[in-house]
Protein backbone atom coordinates (compact mmCIF):
# COMPACT_ATOMS: atom_id res chain seq x y z
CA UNK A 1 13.83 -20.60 -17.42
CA UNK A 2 10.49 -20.79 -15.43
CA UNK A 3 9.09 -23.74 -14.99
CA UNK A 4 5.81 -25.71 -13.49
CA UNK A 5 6.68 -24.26 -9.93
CA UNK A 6 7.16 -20.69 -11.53
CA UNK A 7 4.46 -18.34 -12.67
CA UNK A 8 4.47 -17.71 -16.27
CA UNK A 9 5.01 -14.43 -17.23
CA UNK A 10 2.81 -12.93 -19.97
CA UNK A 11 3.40 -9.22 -21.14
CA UNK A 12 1.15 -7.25 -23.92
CA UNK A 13 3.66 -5.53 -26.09
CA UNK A 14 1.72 -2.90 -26.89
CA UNK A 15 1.49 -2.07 -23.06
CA UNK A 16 5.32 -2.01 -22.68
CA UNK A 17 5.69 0.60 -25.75
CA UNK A 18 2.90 2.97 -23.84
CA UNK A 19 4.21 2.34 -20.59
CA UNK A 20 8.16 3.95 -22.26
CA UNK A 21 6.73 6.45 -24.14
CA UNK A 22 3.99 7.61 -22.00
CA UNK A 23 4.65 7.50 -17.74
CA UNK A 24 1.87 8.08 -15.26
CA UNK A 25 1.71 11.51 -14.00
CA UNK A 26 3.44 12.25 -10.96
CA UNK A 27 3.32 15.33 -8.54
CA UNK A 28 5.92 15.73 -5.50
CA UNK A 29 5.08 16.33 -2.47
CA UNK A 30 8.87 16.47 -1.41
CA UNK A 31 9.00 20.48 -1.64
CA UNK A 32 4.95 20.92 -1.57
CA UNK A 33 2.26 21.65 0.94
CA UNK A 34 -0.39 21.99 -1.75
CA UNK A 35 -3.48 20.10 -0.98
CA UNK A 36 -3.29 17.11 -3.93
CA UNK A 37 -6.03 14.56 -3.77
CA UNK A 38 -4.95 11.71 -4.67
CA UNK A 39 -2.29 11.79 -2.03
CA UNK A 40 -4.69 11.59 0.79
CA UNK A 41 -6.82 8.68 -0.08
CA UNK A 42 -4.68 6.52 2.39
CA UNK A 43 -3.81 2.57 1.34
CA UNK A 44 -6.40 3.50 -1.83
CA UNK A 45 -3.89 6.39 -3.17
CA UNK A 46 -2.33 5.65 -6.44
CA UNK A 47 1.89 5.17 -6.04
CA UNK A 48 3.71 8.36 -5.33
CA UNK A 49 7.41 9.29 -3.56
CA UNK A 50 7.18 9.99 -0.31
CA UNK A 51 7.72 13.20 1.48
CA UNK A 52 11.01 13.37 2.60
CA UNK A 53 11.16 14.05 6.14
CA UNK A 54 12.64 17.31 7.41
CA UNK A 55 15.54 16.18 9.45
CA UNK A 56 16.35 13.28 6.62
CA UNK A 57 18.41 13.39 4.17
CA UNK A 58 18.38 10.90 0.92
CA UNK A 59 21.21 8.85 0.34
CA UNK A 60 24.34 7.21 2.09
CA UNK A 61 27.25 8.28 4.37
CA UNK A 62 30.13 9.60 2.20
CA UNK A 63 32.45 6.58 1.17
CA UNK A 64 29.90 4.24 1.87
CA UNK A 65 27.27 2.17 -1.04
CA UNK A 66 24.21 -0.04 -0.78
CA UNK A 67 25.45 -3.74 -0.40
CA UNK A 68 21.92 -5.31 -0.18
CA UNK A 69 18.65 -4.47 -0.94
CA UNK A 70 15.17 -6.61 0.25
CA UNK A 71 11.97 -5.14 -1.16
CA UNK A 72 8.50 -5.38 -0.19
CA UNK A 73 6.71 -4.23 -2.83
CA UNK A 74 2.58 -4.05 -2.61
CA UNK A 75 0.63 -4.66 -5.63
CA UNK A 76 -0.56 -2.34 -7.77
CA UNK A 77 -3.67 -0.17 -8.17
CA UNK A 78 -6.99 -2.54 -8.63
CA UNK A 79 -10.81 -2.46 -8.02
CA UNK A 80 -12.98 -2.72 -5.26
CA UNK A 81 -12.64 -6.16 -2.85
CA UNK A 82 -15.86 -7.66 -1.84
CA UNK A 83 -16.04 -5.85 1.40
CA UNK A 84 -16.56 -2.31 -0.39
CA UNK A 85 -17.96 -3.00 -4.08
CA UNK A 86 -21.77 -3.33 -2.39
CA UNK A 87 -21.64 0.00 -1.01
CA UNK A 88 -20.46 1.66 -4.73
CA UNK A 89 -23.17 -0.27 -6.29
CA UNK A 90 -26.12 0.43 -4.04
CA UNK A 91 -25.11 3.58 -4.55
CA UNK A 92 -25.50 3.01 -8.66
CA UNK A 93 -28.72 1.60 -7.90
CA UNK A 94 -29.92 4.32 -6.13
CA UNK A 95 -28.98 7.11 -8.57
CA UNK A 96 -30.41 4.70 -11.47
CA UNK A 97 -33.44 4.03 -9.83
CA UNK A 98 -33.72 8.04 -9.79
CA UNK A 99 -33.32 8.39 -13.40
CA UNK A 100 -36.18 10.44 -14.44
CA UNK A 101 -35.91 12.66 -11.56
CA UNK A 102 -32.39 13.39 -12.39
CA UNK A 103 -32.34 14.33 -16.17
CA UNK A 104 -35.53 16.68 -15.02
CA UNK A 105 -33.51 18.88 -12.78
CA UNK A 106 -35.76 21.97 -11.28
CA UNK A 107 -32.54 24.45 -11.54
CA UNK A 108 -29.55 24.03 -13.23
CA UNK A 109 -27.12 21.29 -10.68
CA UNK A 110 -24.09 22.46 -9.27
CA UNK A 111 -20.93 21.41 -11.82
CA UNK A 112 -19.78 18.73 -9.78
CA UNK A 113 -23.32 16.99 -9.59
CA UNK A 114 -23.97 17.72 -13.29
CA UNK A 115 -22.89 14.05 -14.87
CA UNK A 116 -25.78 12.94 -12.70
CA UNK A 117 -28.40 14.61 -15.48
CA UNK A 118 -26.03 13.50 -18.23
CA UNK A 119 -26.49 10.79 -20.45
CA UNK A 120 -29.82 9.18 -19.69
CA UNK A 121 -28.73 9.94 -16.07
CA UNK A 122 -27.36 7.98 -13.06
CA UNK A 123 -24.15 6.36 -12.50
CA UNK A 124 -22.43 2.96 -13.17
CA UNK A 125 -20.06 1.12 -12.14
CA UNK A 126 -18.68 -0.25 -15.59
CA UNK A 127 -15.12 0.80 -14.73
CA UNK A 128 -14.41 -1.07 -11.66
CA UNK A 129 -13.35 -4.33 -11.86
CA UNK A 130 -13.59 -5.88 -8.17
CA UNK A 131 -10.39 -7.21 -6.95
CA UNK A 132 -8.67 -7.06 -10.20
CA UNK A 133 -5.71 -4.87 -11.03
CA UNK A 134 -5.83 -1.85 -13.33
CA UNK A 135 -4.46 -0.97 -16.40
CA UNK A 136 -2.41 1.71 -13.58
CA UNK A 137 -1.78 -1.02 -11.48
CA UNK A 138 0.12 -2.94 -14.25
CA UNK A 139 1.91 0.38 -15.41
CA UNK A 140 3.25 1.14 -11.71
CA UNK A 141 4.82 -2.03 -11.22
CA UNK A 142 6.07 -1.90 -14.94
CA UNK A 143 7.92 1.37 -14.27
CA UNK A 144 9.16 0.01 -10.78
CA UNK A 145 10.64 -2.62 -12.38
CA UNK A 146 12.46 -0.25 -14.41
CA UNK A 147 13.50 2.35 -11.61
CA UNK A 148 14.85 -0.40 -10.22
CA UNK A 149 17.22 -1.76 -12.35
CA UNK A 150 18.36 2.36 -12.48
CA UNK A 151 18.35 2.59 -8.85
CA UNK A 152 20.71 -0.44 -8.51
CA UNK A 153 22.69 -0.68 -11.77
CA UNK A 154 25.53 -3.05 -9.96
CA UNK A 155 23.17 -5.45 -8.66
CA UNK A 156 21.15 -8.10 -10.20
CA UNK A 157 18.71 -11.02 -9.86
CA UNK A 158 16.78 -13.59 -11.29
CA UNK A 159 14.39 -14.97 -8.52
CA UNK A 160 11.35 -13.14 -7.14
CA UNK A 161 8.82 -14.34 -5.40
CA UNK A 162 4.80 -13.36 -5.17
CA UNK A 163 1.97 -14.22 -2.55
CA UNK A 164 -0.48 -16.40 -4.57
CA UNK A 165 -3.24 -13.52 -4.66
CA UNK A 166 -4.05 -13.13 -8.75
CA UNK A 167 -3.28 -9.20 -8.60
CA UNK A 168 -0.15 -10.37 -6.53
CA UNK A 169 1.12 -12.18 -9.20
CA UNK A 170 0.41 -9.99 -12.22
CA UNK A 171 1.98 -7.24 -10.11
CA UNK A 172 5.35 -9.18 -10.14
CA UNK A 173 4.64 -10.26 -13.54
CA UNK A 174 5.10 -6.80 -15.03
CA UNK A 175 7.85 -5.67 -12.42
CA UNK A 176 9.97 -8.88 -13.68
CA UNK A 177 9.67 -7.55 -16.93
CA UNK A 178 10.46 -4.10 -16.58
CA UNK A 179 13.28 -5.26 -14.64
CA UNK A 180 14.47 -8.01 -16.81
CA UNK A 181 13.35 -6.19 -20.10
CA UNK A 182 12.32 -8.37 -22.98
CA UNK A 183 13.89 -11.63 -21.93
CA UNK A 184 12.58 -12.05 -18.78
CA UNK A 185 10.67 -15.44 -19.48
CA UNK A 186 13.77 -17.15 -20.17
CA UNK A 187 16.06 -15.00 -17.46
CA UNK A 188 13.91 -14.52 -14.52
CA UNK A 189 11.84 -16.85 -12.46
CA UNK A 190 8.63 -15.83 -10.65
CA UNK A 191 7.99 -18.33 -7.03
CA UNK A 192 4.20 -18.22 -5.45
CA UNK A 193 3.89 -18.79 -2.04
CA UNK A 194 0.05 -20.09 -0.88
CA UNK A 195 -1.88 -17.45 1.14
CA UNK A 196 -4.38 -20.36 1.69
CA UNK A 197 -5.22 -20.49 5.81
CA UNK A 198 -2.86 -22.14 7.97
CA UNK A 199 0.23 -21.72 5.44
CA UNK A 200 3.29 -20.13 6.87
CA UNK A 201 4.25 -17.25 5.01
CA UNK A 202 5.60 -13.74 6.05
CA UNK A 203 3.77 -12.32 2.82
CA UNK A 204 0.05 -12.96 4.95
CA UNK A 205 1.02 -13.84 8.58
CA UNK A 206 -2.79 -13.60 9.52
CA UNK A 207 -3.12 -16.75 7.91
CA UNK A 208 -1.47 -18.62 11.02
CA UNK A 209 -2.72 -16.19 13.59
CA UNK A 210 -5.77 -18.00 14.41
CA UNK A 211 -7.09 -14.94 16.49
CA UNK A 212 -7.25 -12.38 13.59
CA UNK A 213 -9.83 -11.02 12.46
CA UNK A 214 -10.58 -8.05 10.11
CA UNK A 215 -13.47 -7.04 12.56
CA UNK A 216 -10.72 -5.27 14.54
CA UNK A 217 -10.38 -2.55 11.81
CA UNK A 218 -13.95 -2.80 10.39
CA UNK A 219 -14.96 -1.74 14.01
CA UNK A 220 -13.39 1.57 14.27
CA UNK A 221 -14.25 2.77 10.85
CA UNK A 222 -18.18 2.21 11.80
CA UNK A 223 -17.42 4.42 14.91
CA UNK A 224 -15.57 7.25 12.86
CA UNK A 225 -18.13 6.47 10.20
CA UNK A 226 -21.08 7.78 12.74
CA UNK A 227 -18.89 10.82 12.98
CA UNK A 228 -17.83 12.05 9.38
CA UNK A 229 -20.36 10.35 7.14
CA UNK A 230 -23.60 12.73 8.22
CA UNK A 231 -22.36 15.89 7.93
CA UNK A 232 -21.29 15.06 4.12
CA UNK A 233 -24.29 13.69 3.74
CA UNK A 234 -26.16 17.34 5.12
CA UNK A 235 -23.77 19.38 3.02
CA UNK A 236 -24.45 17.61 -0.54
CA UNK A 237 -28.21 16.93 0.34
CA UNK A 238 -28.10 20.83 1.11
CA UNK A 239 -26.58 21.65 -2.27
CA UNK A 240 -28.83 19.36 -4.72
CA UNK A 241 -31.86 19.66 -3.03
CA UNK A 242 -33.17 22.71 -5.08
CA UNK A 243 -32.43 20.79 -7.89
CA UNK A 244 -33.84 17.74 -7.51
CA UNK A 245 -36.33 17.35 -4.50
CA UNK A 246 -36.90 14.08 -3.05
CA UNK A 247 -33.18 13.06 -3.83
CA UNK A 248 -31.47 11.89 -0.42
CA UNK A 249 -28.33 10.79 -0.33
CA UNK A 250 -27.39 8.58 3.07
CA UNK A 251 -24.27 8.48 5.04
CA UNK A 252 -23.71 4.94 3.24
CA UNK A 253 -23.88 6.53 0.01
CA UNK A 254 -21.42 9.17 0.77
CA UNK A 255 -19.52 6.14 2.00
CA UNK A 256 -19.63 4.58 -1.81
CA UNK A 257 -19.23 8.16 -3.25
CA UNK A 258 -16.03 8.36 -1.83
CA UNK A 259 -14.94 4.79 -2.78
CA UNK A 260 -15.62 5.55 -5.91
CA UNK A 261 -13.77 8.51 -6.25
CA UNK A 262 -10.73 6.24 -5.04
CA UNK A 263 -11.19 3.18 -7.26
CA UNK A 264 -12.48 5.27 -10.34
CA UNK A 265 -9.21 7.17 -10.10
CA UNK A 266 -7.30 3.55 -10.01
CA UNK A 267 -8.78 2.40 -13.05
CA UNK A 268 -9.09 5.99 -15.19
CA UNK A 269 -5.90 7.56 -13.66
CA UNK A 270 -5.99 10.90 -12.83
CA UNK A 271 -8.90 12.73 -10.82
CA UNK A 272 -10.25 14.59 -13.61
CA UNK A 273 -11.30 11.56 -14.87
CA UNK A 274 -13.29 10.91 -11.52
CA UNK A 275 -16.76 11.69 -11.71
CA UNK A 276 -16.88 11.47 -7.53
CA UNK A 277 -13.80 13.04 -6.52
CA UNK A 278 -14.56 16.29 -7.45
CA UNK A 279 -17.48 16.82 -5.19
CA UNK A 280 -15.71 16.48 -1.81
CA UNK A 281 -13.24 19.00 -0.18
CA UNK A 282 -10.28 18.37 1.03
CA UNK A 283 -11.30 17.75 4.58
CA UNK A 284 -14.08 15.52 3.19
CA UNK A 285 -11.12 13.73 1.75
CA UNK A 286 -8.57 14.14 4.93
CA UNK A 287 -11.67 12.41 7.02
CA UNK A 288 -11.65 9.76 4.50
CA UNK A 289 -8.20 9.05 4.49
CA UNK A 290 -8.09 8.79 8.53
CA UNK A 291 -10.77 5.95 7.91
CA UNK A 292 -8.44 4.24 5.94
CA UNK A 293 -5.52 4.76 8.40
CA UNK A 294 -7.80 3.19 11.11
CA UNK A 295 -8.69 0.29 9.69
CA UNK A 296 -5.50 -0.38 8.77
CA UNK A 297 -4.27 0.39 12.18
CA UNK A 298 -6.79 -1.01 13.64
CA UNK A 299 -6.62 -4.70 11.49
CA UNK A 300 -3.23 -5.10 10.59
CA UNK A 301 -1.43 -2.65 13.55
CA UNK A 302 -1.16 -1.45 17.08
CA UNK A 303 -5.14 -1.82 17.57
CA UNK A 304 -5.09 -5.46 17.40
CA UNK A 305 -5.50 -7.43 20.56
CA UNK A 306 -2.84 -9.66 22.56
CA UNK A 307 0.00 -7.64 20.50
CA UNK A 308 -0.80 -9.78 17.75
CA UNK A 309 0.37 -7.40 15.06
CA UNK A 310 3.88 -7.15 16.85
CA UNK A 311 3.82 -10.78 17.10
CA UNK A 312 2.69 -11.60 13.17
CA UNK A 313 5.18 -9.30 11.60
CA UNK A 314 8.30 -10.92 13.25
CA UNK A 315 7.79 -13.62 10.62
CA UNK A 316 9.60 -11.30 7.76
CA UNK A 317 12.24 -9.59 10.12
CA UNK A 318 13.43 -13.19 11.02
CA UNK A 319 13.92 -13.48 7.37
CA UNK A 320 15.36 -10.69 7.03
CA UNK A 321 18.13 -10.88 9.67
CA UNK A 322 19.06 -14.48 8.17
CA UNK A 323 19.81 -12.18 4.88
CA UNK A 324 21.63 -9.53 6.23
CA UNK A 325 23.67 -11.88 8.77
CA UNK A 326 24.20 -14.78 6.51
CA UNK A 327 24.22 -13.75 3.02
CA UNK A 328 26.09 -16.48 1.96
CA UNK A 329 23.12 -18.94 2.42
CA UNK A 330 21.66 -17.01 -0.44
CA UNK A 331 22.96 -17.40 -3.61
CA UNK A 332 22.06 -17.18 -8.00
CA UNK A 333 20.92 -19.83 -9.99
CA UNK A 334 24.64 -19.04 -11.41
CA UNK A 335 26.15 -19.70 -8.29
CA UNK A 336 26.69 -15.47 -7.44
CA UNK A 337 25.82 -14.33 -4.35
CA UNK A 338 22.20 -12.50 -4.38
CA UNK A 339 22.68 -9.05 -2.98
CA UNK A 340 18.85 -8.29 -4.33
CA UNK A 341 15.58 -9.87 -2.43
CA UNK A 342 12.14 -9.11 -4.57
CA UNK A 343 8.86 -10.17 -2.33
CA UNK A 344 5.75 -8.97 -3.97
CA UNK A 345 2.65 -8.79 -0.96
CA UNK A 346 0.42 -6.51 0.27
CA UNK A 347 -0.28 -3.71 2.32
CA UNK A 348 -0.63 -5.43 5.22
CA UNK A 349 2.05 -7.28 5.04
CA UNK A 350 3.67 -3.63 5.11
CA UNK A 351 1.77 -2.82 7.84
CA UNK A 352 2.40 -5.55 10.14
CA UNK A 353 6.79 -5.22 9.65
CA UNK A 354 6.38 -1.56 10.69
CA UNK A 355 4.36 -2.66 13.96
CA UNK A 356 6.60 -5.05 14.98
CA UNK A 357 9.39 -2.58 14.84
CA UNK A 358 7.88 -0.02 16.99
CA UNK A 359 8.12 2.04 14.03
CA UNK A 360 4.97 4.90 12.79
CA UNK A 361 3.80 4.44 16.37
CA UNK A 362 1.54 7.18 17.83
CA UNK A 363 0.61 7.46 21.25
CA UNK A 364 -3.27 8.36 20.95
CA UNK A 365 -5.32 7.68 17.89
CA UNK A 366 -8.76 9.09 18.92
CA UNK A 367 -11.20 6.88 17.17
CA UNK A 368 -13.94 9.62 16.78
CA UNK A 369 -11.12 12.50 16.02
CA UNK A 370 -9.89 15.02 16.33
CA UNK A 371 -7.49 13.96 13.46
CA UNK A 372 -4.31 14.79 13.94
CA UNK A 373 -2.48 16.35 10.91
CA UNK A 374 0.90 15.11 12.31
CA UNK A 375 0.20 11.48 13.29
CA UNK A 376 2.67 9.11 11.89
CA UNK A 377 0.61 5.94 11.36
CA UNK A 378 -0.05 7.32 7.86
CA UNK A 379 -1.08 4.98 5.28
CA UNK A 380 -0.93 7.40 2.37
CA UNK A 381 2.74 7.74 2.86
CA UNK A 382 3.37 4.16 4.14
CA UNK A 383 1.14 1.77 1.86
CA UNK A 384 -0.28 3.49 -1.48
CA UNK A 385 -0.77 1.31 -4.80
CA UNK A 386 2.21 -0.38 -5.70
CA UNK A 387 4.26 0.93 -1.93
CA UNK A 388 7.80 -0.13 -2.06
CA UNK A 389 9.48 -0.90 1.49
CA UNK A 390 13.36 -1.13 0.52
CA UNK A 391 15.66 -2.48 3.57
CA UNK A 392 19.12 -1.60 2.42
CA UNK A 393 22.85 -2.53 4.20
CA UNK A 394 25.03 -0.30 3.56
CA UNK A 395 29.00 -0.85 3.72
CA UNK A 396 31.59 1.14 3.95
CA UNK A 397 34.76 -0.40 2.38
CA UNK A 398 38.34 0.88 3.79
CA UNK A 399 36.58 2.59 6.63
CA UNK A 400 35.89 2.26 10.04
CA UNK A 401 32.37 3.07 9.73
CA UNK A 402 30.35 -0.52 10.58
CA UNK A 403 28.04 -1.74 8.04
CA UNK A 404 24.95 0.03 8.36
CA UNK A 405 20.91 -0.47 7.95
CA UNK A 406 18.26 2.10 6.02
CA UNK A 407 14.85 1.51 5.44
CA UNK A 408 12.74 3.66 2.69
CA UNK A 409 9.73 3.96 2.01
CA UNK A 410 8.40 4.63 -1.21
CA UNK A 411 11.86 5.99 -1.82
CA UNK A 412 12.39 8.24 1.26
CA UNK A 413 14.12 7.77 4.29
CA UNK A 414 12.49 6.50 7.28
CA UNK A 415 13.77 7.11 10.78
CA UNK A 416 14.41 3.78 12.62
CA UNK A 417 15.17 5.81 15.70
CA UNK A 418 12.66 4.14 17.59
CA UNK A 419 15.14 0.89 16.99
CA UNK A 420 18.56 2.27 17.26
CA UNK A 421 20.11 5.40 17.29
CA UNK A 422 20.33 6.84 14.11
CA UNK A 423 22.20 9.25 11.47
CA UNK A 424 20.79 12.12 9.31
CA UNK A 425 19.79 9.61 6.55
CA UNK A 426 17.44 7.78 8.88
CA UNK A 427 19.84 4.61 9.07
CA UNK A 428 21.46 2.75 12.33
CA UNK A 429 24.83 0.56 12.79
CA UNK A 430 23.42 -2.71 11.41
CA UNK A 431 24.72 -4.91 14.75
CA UNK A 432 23.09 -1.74 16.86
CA UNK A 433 19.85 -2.57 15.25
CA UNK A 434 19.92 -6.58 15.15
CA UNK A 435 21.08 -6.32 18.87
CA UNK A 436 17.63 -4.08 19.67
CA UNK A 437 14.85 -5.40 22.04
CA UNK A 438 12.37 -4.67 18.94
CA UNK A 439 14.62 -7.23 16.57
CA UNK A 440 15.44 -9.49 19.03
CA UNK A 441 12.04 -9.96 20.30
CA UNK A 442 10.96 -10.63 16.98
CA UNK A 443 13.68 -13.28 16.06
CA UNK A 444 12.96 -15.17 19.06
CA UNK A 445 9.33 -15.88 17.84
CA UNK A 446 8.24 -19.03 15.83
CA UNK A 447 4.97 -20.06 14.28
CA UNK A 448 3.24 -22.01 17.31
CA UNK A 449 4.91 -21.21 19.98
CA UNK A 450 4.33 -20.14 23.88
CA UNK A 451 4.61 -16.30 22.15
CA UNK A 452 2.96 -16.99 19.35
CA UNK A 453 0.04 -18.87 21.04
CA UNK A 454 -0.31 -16.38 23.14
CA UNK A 455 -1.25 -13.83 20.67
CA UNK A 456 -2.97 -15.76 18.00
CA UNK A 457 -4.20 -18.88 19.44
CA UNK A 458 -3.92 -22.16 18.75
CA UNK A 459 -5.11 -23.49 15.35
C-alpha cells in the first residue's frame, strides 16, 4: 500500500493497452555495422540493447543462476533542460523571423531543407516539452518494467526507490506498473530520495561534492564546438544559399539543429518524424555524439578535477557491497529476503559508478579530435534514454565455482577486467572483485571525510 512517504502511482489505461499492443521500434546493433542514427546521438539516444562485445558472451557459467540483481535504471526519453532549449529556440526565431524569405525560395530547396518553405514557413518548437518526459520516455520504462519481470521470473519485489527529479519519478511510476501489472498501487511502493543540495544520496552525489561544477563538461564541448560546428555551418549555408540568399545559418544554430534532431526524435519517435535529423550525415552526427561523450566525461567522469568523479561514485558501490555481502539486512515488507534492488536516477549517476571502477577508461580523449571510433567512454552505449545498469551475483549451487559478479549494460555484458580477472561472460569471482583496490578504495570513503574533502571540498 503506498502511503504519504510513497509516490503515488498514476497510470493512463489507454497508454498501457498501446504500450502491449504496439512496442517502440527497435533495431540491433548486436550483428550490425550499419550506420543507424539514432544510435549515435550519445546520452540523447532513445533506449536500445547494447552491442555485445566480441569476446563476450551473454549469459551465466553452466550450472550456475542469477541470485541478485541491483538496477540503475536512467529515466526515460524527455525534452530539452534549460541549458539547451535557448539554443533550439533562437534557432525557431531565426527561421520565423525569415518567413517571407523562406516560402519565396529562388530554386526549388534541397528535400531535406524543404519543410522550411512549408506551411507558412519556419520552424517551431511546439513538440518539445523542456525537462519533461515523453510520451517514449513513459513507454520505455513501461516495457522495462515488463522485460523485467520476464528477465527474472523467480524473483520479486515490492520497494523501489526514485531520485526526487519529476521525470525521475514518472519514470519509476510506469516501470512499477509494468512490473507489478495492474495492481501495483496496492502491491508496490515507490520511495523518493531529495536531490536538493547538500542531501546524501548515491542517486546525485554532486549534491555533496561541494567542488562540482557542470563547467567542467560545458568547457570542452565549447572547445570541440570551435572545431565541428563551422564546417556544418559552411556545408548547409553552401547548399541553401541558391535558394534563399541572405539566409545564414551560425555555428550556434547548427548547434540547435542538431538538438533538435535529438529531442524531436524523443518526443515523435522515430527519425522520420524529425524534421532536423535528416539534414546531417553521419559524421555530422558521429561529431555530435563525441560532444555528448565529452561533456559527460568531462562533468560527471575522468575529466573532473581532484578525482572527484572516482571519489562521488563510491557512494553507490558502498551500497552495493552492503547488498551483495549482507543480504540478510535486506528484506520484504513480507518478511522474504529481497534478491531484487530497483533505483531509478540518471545518467550521471551511471556515469560516475563506471568512473569509480576504472571501468570505460581511455587513455587520451583529444578534446579537439581526432575522434576515435574505438574509444570506450561511449555514452550511446553506456547512458541512452531509459539505460539500465544491472549488477547481478551469480551462484553456483553444488559446485565449487565461488559466487560470482556481472555487470550489463543495457542488457550486454560488460568486461570488469579492469577490476578483477574475468570469464568469457564479462563477470569476476565476487570476493576477487570486493577484495580489488578499485572497490576497496571506494568502500573506505564517507561523505566528509579527509578523502572526500579532498576532492570536493568542504560544504
Amino acid at each position: 500500500m503506498f502511503t504519504a512517504a510513497a509516490a503515488p502511482l498514476l497510470l493512463l489505461l489507454q497508454f498501457v493497452t498501446l504500450s502491449l499492443t504496439s512496442a517502440i521500434p527497435t533495431i540491433s546493433t548486436r550483428d550490425s555495422h550499419e550506420f543507424i542514427l539514432e544510435q549515435h546521438l550519445g546520452n540523447l539516444a532513445p533506449y536500445f540493447d547494447a552491442p555485445i562485445p566480441d569476446h563476450l558472451s551473454l549469459g551465466v557459467p553452466s550450472g550456475c543462476h542469477v541470485d541478485q540483481v541491483s538496477l540503475v535504471h536512467r529515466h526515460g526519453s524527455r525534452g530539452p533542460i534549460s541549458a539547451e532549449i535557448g539554443t533550439i529556440q533562437n534557432l525557431s526565431y531565426y527561421l520565423n523571423n525569415h518567413t517571407a524569405l523562406l516560402t519565396s525560395p529562388v530554386t526549388t530547396p534541397p528535400a531535406k531543407f524543404a519543410f522550411l518553405a512549408q506551411n507558412g514557413g519556419g520552424w517551431n518548437t511546439n513538440n518539445l516539452k523542456q525537462d519533461a518526459l515523453t510520451a517514449v520516455g513513459r513507454r520505455q520504462l513501461f516495457d522495462h518494467g515488463v522485460r523485467m519481470k520476464l528477465d527474472y521470473p523467480k524473483h520479486n519485489t515490492t520497494l523501489f526507490l526514485a531520485g526526487e527529479q519529476d521525470r525521475v519519478v514518472e519514470s519509476a511510476q510506469w516501470f512499477v506498473a509494468g512490473y507489478l501489472g495492474r495492481d501495483f498501487n496496492t502491491t508496490g511502493k515507490l520511495n523518493v530520495i531529495s536531490e536538493s543540495e547538500g542531501v546524501k544520496s548515491y542517486i546525485t552525489p554532486m549534491e555533496t561534492c561541494h567542488n562540482w561544477t557542470y563547467s567542467s563538461g560545458g568547457k570542452l564541448v565549447a572547445e570541440w564546438g570551435k572545431v565541428y560546428l563551422p564546417p556544418i555551418a559552411k556545408q548547409l549555408n553552401d547548399e541553401v544559399k541558391s535558394v534563399w540568399p541572405g539566409l545564414n545559418f551560425t555555428a550556434d544554430n547548427v548547434h540547435g539543429m542538431l538538438w533538435a534532431c535529438a529531442y524531436e526524435l524523443a518526443a515523435l519517435g522515430s527519425v522520420s518524424k524529425s524534421n532536423w535529423c535528416g539534414v546531417f550525415s553521419p559524421t555530422h552526427i558521429k561529431h555530435f555524439e563525441y560532444e555528448l561523450d565529452l561533456v559527460m566525461r568531462g562533468a560527471f567522469g575522468y575529466n573532473l578535477p581532484t578525482n572527484s568523479g572516482q571519489v562521488m561514485g563510491s557512494l553507490f558501490i558502498s551500497n552495493l557491497t552492503q547488498r551483495l555481502t549482507q543480504p540478510e539486512l535486506f528484506k520484504e515488507p513480507n518478511g522474504q529476503q529481497r534478491s531484487l534492488f530497483f533505483d531509478f536516477a540518471h545518467d550521471t549517476t551511471v556515469d560516475l559508478i563506471l568512473t569509480t571502477l576504472g571501468l570505460a577508461y581511455d587513455e587520451s580523449y583529444p578534446v579537439r579530435g581526432p575522434v576515435n571510433p574505438a574509444r570506450r567512454w561511449r555514452t550511446s552505449y553506456q547512458v541512452p534514454f531509459a539505460a539500465q545498469m544491472e549488477w547481478r551475483k551469480v551462484t553456483c549451487p553444488g559446485s565449487a565455482r565461488k559466487d560470482m559478479i556481472q555487470l550489463h549494460m543495457n542488457k550486454a555484458p560488460f568486461d570488469l577486467k579492469p577490476v578483477c580477472k574475468t570469464d568469457k561472460f564479462g563477470g569476476c569471482d565476487l570476493q576477487e572483485f570486493l577484495d580489488s583496490d578499485r572497490v576497496k578504495k571506494a568502500n573506505a570513503v564517507q561523505v566528509g571525510d579527509a578523502v572526500w574533502n579532498a576532492a570536493c571540498g568542504q560544504a
